[in-house]
C-alpha atoms as a PDB file:
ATOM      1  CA  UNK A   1      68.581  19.881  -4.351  1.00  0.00           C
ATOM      2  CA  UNK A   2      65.538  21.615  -5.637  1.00  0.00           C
ATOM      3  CA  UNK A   3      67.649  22.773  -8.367  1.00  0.00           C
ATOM      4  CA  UNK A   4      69.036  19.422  -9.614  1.00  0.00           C
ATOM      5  CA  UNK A   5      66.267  18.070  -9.673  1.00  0.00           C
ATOM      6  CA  UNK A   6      64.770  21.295 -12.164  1.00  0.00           C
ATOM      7  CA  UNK A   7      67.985  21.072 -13.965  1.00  0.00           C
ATOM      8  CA  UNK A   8      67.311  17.419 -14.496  1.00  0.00           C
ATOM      9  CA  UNK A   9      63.915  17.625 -15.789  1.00  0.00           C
ATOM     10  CA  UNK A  10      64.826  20.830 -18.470  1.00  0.00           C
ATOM     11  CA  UNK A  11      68.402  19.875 -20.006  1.00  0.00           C
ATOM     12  CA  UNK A  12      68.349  23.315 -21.699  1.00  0.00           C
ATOM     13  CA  UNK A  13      68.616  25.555 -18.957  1.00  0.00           C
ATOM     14  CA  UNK A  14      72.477  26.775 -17.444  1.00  0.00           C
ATOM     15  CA  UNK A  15      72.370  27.052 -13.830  1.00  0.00           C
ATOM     16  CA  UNK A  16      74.672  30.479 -12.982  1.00  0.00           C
ATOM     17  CA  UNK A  17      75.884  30.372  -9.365  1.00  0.00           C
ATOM     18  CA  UNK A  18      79.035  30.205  -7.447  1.00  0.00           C
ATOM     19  CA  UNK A  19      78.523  26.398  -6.980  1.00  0.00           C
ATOM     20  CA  UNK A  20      77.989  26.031 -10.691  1.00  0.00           C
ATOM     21  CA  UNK A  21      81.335  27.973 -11.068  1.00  0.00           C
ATOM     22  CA  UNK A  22      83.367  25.451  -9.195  1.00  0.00           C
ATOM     23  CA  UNK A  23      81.760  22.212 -10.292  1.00  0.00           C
ATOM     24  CA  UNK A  24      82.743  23.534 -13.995  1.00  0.00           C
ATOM     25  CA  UNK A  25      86.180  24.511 -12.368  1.00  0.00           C
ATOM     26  CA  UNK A  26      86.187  21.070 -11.200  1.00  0.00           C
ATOM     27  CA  UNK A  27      85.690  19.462 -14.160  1.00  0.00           C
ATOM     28  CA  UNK A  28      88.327  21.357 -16.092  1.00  0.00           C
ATOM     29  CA  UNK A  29      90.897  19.682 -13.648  1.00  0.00           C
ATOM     30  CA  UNK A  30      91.396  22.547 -11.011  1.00  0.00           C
ATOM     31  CA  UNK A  31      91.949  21.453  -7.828  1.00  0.00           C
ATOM     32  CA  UNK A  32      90.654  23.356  -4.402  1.00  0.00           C
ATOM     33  CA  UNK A  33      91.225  22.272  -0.754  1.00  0.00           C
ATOM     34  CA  UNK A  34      88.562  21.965   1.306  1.00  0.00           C
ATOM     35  CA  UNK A  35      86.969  24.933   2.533  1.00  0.00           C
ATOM     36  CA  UNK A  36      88.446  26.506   5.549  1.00  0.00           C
ATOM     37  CA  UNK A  37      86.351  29.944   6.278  1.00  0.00           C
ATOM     38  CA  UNK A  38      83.184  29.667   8.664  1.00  0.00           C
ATOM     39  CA  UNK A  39      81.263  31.805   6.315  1.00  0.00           C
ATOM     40  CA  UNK A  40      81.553  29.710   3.387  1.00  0.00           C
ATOM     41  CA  UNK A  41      78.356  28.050   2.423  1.00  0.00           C
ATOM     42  CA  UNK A  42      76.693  26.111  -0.360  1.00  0.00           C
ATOM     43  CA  UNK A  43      75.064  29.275  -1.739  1.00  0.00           C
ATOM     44  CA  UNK A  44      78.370  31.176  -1.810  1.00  0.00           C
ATOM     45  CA  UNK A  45      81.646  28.854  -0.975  1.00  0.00           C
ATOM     46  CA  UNK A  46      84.476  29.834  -0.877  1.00  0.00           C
ATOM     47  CA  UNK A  47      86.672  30.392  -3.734  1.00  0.00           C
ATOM     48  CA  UNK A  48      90.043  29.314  -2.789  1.00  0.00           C
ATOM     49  CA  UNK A  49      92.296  27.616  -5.351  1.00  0.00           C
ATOM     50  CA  UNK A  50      95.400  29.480  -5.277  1.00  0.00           C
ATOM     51  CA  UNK A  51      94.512  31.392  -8.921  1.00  0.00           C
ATOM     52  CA  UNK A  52      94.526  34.850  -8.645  1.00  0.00           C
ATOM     53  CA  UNK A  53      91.447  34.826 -11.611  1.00  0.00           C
ATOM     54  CA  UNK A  54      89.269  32.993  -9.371  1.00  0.00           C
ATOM     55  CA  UNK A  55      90.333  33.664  -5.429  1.00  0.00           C
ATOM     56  CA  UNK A  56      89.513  37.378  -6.847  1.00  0.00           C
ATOM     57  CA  UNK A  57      86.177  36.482  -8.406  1.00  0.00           C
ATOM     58  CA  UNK A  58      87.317  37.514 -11.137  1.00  0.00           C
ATOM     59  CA  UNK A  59      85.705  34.595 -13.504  1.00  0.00           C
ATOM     60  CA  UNK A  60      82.432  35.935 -12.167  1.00  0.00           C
ATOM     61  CA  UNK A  61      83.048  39.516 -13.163  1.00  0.00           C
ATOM     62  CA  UNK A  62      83.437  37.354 -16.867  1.00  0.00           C
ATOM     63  CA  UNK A  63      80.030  35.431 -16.359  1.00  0.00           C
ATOM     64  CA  UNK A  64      78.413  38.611 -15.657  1.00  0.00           C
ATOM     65  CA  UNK A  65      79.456  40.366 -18.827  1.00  0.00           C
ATOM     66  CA  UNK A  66      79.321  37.558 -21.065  1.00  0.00           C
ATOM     67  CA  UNK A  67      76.133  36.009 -20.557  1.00  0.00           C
ATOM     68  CA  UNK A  68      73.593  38.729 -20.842  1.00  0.00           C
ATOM     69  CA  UNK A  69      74.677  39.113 -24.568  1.00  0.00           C
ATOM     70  CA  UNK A  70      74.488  35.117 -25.217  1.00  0.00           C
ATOM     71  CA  UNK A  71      70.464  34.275 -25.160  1.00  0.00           C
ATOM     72  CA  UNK A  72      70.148  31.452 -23.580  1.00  0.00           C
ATOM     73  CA  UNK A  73      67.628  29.671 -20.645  1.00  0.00           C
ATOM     74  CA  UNK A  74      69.411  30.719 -17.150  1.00  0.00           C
ATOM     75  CA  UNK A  75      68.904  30.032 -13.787  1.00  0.00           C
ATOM     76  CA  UNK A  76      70.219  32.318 -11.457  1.00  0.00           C
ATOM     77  CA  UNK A  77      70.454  30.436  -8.107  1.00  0.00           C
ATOM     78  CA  UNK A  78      72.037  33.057  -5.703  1.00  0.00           C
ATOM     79  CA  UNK A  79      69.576  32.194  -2.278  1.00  0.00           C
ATOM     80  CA  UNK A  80      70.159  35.341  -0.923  1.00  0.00           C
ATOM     81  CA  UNK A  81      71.175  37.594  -3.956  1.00  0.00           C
ATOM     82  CA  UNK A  82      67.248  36.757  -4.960  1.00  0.00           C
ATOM     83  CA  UNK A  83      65.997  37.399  -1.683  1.00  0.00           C
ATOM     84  CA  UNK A  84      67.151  41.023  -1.458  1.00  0.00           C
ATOM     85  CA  UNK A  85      65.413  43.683  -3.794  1.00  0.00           C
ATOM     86  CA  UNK A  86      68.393  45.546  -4.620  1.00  0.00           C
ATOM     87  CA  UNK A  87      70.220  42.258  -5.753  1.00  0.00           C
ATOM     88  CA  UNK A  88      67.152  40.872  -7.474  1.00  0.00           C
ATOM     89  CA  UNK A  89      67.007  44.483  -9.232  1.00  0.00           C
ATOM     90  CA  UNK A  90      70.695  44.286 -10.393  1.00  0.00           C
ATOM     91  CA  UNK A  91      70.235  40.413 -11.903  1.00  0.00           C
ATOM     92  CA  UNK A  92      67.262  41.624 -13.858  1.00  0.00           C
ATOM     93  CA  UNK A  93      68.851  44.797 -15.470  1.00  0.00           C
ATOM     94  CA  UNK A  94      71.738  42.547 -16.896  1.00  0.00           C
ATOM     95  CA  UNK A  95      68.872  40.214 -18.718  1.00  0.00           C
ATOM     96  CA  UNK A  96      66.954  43.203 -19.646  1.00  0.00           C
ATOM     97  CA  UNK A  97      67.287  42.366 -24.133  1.00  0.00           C
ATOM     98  CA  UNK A  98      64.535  41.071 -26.094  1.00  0.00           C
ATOM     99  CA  UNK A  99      65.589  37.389 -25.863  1.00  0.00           C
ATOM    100  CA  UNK A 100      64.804  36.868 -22.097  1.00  0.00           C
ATOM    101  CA  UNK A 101      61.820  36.282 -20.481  1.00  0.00           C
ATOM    102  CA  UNK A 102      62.441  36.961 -17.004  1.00  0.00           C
ATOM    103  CA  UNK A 103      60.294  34.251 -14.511  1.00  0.00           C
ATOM    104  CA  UNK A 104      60.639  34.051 -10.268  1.00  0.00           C
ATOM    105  CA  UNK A 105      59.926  30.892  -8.803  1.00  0.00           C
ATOM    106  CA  UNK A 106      59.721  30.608  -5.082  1.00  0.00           C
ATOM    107  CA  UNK A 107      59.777  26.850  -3.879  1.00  0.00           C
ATOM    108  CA  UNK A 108      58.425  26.570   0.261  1.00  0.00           C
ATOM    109  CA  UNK A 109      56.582  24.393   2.083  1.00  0.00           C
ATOM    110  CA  UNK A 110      55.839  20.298   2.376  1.00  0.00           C
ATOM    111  CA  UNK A 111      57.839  18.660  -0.307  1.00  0.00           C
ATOM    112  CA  UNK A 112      56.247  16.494  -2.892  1.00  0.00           C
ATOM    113  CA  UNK A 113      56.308  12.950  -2.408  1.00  0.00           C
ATOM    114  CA  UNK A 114      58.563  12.248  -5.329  1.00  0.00           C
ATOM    115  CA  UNK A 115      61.160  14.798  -4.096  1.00  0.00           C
ATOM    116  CA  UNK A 116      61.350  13.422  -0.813  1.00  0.00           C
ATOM    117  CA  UNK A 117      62.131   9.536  -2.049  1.00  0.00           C
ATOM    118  CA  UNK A 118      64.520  11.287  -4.188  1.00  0.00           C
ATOM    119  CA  UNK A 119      65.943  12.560  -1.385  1.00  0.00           C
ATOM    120  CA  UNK A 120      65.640   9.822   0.737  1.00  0.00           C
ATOM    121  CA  UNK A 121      67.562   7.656  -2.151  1.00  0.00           C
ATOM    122  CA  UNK A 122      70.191  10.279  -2.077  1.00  0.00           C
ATOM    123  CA  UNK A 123      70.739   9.732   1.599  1.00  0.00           C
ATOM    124  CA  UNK A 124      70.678   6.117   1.688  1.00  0.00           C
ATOM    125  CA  UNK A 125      73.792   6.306  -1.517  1.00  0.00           C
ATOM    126  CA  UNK A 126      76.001   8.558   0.639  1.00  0.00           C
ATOM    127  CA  UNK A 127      75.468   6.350   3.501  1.00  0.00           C
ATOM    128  CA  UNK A 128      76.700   2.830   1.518  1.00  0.00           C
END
């Protein structure tokens, strides 16, 4: 939600996540039944249309080649990729050119009051 709401506010910036990946799969017309693993969750769900290309992961092999050489603003929302050094260490190598100024943000504690009524809006639409 955080996120959205950050993506909202700066236009310019490409979100690159797993839920990014399907909501772009979406809107190209794939279609994916619902998820059926336990494990799957909104910070990595599970990738399960049928298609070899993405059940594999394939298209984020692709992502992780292509966009280090095309500079652009990213935000790389992986909750627990960026919570483990290792990961974190492995995101920032691929973004290591000129063109990118690498910047962590780490959001905790009492919302603001204008995220929670946007949250509380959000609620009260799903429920109607």
């Amino acid at each position: 939600d955080w996120l959205d709401t950050f993506l909202a506010a700066h236009p310019d910036y490409v979100e690159l996540s797993d839920r990014k990946i399907l909501e772009w799969a979406a809107a190209s017309g794939m279609w994916k039944p619902k998820a059926t693993n336990w494990k799957a969750s909104n910070d990595k769900p599970e990738f399960n249309f049928g298609l070899p290309g993405m059940d594999d992961l394939s298209i984020q092999r692709v992502l992780k080649n292509v966009t280090p050489v095309i500079p652009r603003n990213y935000v790389v929302m992986e909750v627990k990729s960026n919570l483990l050094a290792a990961d974190r260490a492995e995101v920032i190598q691929r973004f290591s050119g000129p063109s990118f100024k690498k910047t962590a943000l780490v959001v905790m504690g009492e919302p603001n009051d204008a995220f929670k009524q946007l949250q509380l809006e959000k609620v009260l639409k799903e429920k109607q």
